[in-house]
PDB file of N, CA and C in Angstrom:
ATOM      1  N   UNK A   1     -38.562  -8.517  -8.264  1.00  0.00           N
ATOM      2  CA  UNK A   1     -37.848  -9.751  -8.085  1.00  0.00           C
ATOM      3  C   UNK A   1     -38.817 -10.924  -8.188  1.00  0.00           C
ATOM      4  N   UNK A   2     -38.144 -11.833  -8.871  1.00  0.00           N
ATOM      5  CA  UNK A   2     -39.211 -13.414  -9.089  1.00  0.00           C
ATOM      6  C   UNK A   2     -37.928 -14.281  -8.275  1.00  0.00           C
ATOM      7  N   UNK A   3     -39.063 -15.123  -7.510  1.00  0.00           N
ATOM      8  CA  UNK A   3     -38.283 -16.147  -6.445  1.00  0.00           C
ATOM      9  C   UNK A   3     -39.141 -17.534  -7.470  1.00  0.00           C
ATOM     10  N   UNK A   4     -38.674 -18.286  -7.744  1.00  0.00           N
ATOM     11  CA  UNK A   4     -38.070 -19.407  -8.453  1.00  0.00           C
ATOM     12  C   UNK A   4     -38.176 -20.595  -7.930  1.00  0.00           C
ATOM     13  N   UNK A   5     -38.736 -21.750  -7.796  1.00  0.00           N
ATOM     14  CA  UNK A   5     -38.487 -23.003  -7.014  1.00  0.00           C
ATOM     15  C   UNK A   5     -38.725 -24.148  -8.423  1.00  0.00           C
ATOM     16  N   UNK A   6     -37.529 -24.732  -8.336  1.00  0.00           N
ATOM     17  CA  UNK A   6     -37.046 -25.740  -9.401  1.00  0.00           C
ATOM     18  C   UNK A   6     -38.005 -27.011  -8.229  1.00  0.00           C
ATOM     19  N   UNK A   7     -38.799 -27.963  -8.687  1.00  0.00           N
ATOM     20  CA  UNK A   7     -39.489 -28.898  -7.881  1.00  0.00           C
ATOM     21  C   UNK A   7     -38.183 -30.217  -8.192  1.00  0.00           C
ATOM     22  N   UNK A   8     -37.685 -30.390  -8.820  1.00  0.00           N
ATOM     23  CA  UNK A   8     -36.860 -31.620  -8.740  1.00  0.00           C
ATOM     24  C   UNK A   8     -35.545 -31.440  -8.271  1.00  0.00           C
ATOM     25  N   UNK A   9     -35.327 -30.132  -8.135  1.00  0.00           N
ATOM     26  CA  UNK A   9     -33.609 -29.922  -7.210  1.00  0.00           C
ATOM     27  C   UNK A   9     -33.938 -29.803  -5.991  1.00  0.00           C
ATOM     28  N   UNK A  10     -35.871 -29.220  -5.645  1.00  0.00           N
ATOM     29  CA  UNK A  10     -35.385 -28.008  -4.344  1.00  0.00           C
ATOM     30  C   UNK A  10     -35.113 -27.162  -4.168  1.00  0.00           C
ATOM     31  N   UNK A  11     -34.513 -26.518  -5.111  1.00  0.00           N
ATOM     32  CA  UNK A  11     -33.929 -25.584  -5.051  1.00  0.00           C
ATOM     33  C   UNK A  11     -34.508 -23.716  -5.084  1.00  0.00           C
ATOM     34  N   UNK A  12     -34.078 -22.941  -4.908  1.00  0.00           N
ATOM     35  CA  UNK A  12     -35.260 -21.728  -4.872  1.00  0.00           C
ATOM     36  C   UNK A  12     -34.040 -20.524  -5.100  1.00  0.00           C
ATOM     37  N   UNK A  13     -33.882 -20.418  -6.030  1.00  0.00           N
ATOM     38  CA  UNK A  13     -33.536 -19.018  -6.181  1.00  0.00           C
ATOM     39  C   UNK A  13     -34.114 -17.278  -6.976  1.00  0.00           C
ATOM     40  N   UNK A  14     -33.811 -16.335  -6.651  1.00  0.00           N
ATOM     41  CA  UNK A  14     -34.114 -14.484  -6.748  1.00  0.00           C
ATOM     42  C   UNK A  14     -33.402 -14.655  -8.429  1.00  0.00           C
ATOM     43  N   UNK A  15     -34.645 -14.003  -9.361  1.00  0.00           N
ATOM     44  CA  UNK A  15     -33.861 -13.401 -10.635  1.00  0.00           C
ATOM     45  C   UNK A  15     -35.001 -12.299 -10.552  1.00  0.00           C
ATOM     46  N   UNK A  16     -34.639 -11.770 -11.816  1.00  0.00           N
ATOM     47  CA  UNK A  16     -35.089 -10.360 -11.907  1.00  0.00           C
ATOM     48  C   UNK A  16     -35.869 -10.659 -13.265  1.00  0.00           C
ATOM     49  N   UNK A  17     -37.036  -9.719 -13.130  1.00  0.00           N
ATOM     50  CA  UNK A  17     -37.852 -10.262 -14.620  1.00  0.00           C
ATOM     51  C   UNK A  17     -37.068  -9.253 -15.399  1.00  0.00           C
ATOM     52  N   UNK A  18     -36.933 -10.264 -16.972  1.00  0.00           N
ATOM     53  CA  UNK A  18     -36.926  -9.039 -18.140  1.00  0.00           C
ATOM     54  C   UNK A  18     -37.851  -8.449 -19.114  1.00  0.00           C
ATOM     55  N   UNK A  19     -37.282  -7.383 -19.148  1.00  0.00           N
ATOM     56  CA  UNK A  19     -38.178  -6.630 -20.313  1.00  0.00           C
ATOM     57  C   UNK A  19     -37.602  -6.491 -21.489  1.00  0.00           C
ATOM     58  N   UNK A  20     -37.799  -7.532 -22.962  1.00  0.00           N
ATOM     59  CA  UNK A  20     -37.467  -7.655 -23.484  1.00  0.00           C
ATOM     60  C   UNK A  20     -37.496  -6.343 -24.873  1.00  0.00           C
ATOM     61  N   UNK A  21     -38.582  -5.947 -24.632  1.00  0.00           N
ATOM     62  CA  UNK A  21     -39.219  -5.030 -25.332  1.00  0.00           C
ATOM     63  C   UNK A  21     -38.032  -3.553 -25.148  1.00  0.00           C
ATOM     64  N   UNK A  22     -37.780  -2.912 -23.961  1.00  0.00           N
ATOM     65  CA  UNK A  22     -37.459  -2.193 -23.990  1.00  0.00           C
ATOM     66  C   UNK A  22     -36.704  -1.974 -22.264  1.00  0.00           C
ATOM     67  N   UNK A  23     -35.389  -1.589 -21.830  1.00  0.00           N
ATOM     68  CA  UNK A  23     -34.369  -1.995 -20.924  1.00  0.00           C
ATOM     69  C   UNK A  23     -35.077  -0.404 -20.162  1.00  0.00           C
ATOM     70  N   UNK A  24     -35.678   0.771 -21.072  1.00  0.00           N
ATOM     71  CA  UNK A  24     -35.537   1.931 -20.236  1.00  0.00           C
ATOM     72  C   UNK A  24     -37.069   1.704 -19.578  1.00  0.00           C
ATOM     73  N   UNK A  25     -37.290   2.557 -18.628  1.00  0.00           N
ATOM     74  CA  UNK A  25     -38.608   2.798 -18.162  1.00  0.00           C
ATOM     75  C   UNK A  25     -38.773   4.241 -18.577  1.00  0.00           C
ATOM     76  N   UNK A  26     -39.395   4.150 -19.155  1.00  0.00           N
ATOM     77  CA  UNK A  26     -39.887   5.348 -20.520  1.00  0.00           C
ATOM     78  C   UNK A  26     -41.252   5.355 -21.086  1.00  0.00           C
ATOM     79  N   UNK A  27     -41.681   6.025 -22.070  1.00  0.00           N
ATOM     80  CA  UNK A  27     -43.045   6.140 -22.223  1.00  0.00           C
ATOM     81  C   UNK A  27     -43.332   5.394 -23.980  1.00  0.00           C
ATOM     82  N   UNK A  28     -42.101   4.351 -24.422  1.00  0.00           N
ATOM     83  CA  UNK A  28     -42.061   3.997 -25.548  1.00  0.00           C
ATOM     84  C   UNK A  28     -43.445   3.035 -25.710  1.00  0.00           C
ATOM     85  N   UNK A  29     -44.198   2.759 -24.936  1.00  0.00           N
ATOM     86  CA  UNK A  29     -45.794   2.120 -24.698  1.00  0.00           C
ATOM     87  C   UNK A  29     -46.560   2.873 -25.289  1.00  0.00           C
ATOM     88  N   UNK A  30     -46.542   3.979 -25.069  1.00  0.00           N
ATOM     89  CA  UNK A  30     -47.445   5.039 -26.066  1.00  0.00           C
ATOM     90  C   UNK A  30     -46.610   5.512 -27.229  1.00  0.00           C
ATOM     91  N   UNK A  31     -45.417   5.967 -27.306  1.00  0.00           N
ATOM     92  CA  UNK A  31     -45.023   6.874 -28.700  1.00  0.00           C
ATOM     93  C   UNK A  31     -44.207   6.069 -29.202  1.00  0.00           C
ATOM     94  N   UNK A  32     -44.273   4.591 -28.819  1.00  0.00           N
ATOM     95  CA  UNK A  32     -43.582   3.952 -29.841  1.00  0.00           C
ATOM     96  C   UNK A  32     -41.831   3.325 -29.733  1.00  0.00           C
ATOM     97  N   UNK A  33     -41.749   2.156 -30.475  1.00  0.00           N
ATOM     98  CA  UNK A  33     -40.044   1.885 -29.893  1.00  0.00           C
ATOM     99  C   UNK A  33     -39.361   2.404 -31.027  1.00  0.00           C
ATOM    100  N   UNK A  34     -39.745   2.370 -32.225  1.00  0.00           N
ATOM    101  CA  UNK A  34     -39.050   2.390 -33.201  1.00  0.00           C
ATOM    102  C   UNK A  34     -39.638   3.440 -34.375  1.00  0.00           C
ATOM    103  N   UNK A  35     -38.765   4.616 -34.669  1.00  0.00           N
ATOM    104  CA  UNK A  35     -38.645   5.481 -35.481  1.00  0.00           C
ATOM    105  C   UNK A  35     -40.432   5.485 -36.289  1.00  0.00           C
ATOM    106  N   UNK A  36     -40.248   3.940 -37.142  1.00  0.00           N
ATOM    107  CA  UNK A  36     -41.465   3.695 -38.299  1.00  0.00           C
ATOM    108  C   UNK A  36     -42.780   3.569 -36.940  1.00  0.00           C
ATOM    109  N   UNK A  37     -43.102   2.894 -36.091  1.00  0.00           N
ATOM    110  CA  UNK A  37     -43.781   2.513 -35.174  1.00  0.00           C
ATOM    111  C   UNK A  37     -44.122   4.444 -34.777  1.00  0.00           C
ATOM    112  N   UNK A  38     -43.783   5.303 -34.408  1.00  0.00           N
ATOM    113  CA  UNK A  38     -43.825   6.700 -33.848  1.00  0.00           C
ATOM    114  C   UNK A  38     -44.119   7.579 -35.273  1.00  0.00           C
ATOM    115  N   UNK A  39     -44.124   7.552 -36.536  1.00  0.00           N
ATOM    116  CA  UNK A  39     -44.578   7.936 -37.282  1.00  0.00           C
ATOM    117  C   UNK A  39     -45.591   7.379 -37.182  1.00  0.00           C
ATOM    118  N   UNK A  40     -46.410   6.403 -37.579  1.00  0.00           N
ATOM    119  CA  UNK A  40     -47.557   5.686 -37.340  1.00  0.00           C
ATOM    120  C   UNK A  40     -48.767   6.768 -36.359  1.00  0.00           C
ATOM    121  N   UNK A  41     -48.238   6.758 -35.106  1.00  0.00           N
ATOM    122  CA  UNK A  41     -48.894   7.019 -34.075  1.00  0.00           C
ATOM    123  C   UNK A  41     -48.812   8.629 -34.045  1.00  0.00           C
ATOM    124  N   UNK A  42     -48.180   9.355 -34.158  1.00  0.00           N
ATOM    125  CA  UNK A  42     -48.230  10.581 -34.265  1.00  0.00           C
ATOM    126  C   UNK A  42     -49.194  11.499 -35.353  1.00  0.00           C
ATOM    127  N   UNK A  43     -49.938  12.855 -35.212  1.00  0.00           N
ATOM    128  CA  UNK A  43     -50.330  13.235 -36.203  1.00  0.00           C
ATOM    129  C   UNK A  43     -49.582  14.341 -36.955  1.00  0.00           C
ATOM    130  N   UNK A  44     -48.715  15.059 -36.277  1.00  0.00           N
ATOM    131  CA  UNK A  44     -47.962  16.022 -36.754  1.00  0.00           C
ATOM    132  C   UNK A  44     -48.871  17.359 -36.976  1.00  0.00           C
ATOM    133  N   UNK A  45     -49.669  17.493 -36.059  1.00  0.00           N
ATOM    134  CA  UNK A  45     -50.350  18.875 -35.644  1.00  0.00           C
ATOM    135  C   UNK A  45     -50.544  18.965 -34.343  1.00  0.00           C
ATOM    136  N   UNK A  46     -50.169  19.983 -34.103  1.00  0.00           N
ATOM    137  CA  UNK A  46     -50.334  20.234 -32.668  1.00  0.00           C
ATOM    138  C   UNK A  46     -49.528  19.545 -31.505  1.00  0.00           C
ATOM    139  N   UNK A  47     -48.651  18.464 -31.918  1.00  0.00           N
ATOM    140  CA  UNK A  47     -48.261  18.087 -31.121  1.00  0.00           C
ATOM    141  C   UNK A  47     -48.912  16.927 -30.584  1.00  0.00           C
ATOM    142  N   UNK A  48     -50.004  16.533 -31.313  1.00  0.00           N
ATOM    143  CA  UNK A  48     -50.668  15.682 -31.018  1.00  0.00           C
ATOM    144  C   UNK A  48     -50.808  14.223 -31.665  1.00  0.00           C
ATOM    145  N   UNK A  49     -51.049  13.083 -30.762  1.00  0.00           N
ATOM    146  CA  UNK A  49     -51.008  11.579 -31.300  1.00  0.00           C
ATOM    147  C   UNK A  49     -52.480  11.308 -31.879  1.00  0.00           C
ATOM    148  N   UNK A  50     -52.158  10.605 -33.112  1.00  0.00           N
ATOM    149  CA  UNK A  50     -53.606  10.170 -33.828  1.00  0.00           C
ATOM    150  C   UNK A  50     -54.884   9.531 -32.928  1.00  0.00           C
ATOM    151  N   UNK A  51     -55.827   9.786 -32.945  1.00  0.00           N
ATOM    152  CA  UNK A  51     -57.106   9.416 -32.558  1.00  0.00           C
ATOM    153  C   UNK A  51     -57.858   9.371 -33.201  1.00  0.00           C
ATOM    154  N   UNK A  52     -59.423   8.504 -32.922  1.00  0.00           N
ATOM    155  CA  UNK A  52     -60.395   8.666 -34.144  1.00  0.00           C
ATOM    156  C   UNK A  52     -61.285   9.262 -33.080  1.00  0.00           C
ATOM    157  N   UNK A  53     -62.605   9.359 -33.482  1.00  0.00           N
ATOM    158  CA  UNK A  53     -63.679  10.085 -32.895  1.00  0.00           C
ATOM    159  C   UNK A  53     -64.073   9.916 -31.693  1.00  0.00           C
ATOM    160  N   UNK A  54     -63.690   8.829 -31.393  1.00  0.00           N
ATOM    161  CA  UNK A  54     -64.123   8.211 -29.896  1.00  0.00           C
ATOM    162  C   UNK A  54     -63.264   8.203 -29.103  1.00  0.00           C
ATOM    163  N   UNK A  55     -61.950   8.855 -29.055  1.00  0.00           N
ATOM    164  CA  UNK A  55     -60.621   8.914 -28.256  1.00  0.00           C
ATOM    165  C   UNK A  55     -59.939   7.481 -28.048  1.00  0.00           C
ATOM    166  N   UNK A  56     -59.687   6.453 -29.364  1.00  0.00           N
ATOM    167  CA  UNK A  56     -59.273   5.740 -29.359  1.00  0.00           C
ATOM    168  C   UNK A  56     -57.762   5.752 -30.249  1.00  0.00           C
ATOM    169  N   UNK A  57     -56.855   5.258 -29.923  1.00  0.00           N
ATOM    170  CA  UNK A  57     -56.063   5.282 -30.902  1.00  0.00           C
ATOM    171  C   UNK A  57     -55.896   4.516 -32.639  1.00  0.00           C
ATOM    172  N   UNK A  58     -55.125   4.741 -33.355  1.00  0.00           N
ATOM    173  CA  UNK A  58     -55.319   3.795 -34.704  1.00  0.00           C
ATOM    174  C   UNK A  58     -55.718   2.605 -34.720  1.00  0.00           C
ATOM    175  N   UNK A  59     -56.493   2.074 -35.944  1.00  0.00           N
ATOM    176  CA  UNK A  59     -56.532   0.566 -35.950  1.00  0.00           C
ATOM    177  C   UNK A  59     -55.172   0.502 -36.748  1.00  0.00           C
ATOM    178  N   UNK A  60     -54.788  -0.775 -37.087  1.00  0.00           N
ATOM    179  CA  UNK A  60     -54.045  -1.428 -37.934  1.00  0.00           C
ATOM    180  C   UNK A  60     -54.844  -1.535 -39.360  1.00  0.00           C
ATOM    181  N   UNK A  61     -55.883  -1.800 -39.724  1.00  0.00           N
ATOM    182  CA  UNK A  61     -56.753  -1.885 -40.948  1.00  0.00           C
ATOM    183  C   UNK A  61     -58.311  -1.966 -40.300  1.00  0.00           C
ATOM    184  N   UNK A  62     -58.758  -1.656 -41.204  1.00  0.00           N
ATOM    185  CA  UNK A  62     -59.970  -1.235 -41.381  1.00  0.00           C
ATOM    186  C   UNK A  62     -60.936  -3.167 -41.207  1.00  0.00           C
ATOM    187  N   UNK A  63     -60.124  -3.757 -41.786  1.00  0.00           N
ATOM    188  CA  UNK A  63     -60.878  -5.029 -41.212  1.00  0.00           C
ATOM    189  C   UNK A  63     -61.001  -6.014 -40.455  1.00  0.00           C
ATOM    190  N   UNK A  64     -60.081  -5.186 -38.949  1.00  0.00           N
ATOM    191  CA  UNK A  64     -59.948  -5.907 -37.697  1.00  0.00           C
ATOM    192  C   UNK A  64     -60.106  -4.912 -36.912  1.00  0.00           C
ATOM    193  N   UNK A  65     -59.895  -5.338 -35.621  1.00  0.00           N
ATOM    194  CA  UNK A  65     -59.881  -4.440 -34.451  1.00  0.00           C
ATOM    195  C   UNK A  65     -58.764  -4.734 -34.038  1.00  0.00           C
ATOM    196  N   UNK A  66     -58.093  -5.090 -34.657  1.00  0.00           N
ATOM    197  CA  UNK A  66     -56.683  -4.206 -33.483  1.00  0.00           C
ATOM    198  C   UNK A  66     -55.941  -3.285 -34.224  1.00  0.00           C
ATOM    199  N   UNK A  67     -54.973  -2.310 -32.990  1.00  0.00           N
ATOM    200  CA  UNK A  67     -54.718  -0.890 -32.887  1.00  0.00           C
ATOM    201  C   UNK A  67     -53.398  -1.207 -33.700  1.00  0.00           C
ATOM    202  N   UNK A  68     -52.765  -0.357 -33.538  1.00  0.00           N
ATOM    203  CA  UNK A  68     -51.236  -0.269 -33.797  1.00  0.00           C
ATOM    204  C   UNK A  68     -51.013   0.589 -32.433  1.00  0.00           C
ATOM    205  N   UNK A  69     -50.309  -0.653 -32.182  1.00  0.00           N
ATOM    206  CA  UNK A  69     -49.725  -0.563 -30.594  1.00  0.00           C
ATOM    207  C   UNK A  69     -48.376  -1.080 -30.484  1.00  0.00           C
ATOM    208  N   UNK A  70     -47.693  -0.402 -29.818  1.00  0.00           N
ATOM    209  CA  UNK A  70     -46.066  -1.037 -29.329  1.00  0.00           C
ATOM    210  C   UNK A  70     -45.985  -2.205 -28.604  1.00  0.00           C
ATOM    211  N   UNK A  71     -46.883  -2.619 -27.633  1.00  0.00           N
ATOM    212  CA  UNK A  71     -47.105  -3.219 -26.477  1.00  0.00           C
ATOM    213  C   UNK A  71     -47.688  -4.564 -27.306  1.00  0.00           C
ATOM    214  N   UNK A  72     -46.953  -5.529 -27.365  1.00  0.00           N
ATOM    215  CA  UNK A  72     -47.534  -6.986 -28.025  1.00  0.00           C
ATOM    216  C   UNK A  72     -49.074  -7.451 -27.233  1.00  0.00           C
ATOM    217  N   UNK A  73     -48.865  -7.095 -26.096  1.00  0.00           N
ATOM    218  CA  UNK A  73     -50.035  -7.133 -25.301  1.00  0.00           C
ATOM    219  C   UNK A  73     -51.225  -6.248 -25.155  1.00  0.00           C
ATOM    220  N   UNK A  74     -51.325  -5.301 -25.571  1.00  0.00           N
ATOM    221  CA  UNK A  74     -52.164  -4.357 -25.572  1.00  0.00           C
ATOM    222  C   UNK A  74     -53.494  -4.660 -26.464  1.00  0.00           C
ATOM    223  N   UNK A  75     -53.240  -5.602 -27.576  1.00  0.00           N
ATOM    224  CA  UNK A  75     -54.443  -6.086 -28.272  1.00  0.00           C
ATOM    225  C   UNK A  75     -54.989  -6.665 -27.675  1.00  0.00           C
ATOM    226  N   UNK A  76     -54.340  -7.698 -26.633  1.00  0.00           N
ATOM    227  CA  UNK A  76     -55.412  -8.573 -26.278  1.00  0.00           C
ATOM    228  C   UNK A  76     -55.584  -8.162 -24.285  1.00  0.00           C
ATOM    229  N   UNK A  77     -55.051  -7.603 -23.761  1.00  0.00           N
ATOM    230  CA  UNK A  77     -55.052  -7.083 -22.626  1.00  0.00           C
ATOM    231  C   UNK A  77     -56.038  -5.989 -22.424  1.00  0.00           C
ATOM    232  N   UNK A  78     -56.819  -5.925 -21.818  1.00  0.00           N
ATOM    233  CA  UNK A  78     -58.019  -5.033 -21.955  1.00  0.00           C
ATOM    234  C   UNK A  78     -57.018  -3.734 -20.889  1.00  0.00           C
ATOM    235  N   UNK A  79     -56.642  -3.955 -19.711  1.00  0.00           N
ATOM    236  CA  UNK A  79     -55.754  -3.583 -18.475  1.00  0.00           C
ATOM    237  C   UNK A  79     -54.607  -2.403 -19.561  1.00  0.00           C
ATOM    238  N   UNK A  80     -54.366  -3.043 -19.922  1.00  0.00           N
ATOM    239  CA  UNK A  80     -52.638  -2.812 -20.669  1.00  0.00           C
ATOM    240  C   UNK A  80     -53.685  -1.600 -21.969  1.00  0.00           C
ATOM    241  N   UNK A  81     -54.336  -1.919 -22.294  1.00  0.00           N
ATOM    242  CA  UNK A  81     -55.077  -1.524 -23.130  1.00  0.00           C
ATOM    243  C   UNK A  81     -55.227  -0.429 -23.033  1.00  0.00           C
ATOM    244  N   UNK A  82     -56.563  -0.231 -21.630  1.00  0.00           N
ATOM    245  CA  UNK A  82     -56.902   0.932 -21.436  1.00  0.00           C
ATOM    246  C   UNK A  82     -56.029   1.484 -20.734  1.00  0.00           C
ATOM    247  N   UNK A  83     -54.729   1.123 -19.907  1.00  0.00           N
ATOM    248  CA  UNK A  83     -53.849   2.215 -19.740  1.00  0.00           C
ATOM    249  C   UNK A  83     -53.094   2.804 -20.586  1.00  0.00           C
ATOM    250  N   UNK A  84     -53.135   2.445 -21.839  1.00  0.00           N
ATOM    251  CA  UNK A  84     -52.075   3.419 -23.123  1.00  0.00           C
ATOM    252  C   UNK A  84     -53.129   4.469 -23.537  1.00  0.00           C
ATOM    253  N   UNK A  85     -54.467   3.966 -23.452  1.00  0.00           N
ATOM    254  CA  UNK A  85     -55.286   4.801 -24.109  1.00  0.00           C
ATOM    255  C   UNK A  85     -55.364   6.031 -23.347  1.00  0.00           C
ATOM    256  N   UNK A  86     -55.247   6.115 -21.597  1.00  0.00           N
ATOM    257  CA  UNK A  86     -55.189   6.764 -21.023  1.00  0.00           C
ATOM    258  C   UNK A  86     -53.804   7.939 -21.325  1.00  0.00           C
ATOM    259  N   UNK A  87     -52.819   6.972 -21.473  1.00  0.00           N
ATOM    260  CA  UNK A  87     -51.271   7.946 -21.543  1.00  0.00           C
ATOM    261  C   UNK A  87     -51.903   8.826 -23.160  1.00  0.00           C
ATOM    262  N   UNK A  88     -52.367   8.350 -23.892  1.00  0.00           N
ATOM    263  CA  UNK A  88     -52.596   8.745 -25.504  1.00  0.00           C
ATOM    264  C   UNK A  88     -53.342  10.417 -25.127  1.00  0.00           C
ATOM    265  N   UNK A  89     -55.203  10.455 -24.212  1.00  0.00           N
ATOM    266  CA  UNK A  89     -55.217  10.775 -24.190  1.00  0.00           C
ATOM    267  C   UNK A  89     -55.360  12.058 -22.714  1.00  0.00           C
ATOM    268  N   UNK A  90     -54.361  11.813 -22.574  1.00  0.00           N
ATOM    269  CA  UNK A  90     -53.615  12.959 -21.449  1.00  0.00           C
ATOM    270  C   UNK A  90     -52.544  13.402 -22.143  1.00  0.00           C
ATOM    271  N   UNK A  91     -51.569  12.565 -22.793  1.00  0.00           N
ATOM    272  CA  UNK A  91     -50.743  13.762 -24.134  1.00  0.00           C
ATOM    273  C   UNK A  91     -51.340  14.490 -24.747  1.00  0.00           C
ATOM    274  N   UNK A  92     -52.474  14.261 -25.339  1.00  0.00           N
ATOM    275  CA  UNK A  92     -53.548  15.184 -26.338  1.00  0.00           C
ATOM    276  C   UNK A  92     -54.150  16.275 -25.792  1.00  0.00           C
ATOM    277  N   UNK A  93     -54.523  15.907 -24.315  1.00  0.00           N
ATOM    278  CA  UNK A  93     -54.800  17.124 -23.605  1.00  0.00           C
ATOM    279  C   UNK A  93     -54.201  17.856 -22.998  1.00  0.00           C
ATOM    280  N   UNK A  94     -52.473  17.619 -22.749  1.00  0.00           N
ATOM    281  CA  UNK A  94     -51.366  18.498 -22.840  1.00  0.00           C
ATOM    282  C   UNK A  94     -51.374  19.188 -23.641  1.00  0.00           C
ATOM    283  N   UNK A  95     -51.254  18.702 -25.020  1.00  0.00           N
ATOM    284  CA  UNK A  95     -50.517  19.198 -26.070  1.00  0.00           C
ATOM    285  C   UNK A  95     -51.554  20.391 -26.385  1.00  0.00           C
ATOM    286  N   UNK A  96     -53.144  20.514 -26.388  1.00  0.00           N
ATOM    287  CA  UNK A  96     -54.036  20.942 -26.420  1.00  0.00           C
ATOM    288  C   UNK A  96     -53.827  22.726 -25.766  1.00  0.00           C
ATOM    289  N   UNK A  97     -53.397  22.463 -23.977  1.00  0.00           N
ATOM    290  CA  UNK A  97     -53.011  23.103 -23.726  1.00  0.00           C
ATOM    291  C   UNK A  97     -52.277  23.777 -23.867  1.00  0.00           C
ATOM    292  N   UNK A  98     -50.639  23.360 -24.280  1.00  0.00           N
ATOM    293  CA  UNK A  98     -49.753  24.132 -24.766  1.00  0.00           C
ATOM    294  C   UNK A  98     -49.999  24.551 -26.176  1.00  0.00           C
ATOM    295  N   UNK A  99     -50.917  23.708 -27.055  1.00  0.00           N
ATOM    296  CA  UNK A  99     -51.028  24.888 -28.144  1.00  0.00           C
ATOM    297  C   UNK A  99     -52.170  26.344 -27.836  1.00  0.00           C
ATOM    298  N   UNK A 100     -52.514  26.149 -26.536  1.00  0.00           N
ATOM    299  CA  UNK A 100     -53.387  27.373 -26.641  1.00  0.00           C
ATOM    300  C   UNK A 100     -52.940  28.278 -25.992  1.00  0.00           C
ATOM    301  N   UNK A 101     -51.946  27.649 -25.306  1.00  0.00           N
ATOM    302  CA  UNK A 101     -50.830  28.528 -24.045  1.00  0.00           C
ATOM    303  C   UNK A 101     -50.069  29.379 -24.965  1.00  0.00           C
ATOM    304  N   UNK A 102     -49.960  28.949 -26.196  1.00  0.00           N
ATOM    305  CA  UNK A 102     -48.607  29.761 -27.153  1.00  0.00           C
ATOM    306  C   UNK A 102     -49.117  29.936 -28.514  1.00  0.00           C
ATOM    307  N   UNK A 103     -50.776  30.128 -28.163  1.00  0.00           N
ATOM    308  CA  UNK A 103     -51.202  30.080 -29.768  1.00  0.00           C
ATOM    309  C   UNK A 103     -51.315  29.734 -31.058  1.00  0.00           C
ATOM    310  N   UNK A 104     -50.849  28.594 -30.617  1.00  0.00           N
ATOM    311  CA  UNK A 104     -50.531  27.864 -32.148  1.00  0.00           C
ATOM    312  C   UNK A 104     -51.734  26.712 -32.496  1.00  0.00           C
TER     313      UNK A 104
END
C-alpha cells in the first residue's frame, strides 16, 4: 500500500502500487513475458536458460552491455540485476540436477 498526501488539498489517501509489466506474481522476470522474449532466454538443452562463461545471462549485442532482460530495470539496477541472475542460475542448477536424476 502507498499512502499519498496531495500538499494543496491536504488531503491523504491508500492506493495500491501497479505492476504494469505483469498483474501475476510469477517468475516472468527470469523466463520472460512474452513467447519471442522466452525463446531468447532459453537454450533448449537440458532444460536449461542461456548463459555465457561467467554465469551471466545474454547480452543484447555484442557492442553494449546490456542483457536481454524482461525487467526494464534490470539494465540499469545493479539490485534487480543481480537478483535475476540469481533466479537464472538456481534454474540451471535445478535443471542440472534433474537431468542427472533421469539421465538425460
Amino acid at each position: 500500500m502507498l499512502l499519498e498526501f496531495n500538499l494543496l488539498t491536504r488531503e491523504t489517501r491508500m492506493s495500491m502500487p501497479v505492476n504494469v509489466a505483469s498483474h501475476f506474481q510469477d517468475a516472468s522476470i527470469t523466463y520472460g513475458f512474452t513467447k519471442e522474449s522466452n525463446y531468447k532466454l532459453r537454450k533448449y538443452s537440458g532444460g536449461r536458460l542461456k548463459m555465457d562463461a561467467s554465469g551471466l545471462y545474454p547480452q543484447r549485442d555484442l557492442n553494449t552491455r546490456l542483457f536481454v532482460l524482461e525487467a526494464s530495470a534490470g539494465n540499469s539496477n545493479p539490485v534487480l540485476s543481480s537478483l535475476i541472475t540469481l533466479f537464472f542460475r538456481e534454474h540451471n542448477r535445478r535443471a542440472a540436477e534433474l537431468a542427472a536424476a533421469t539421465g538425460r
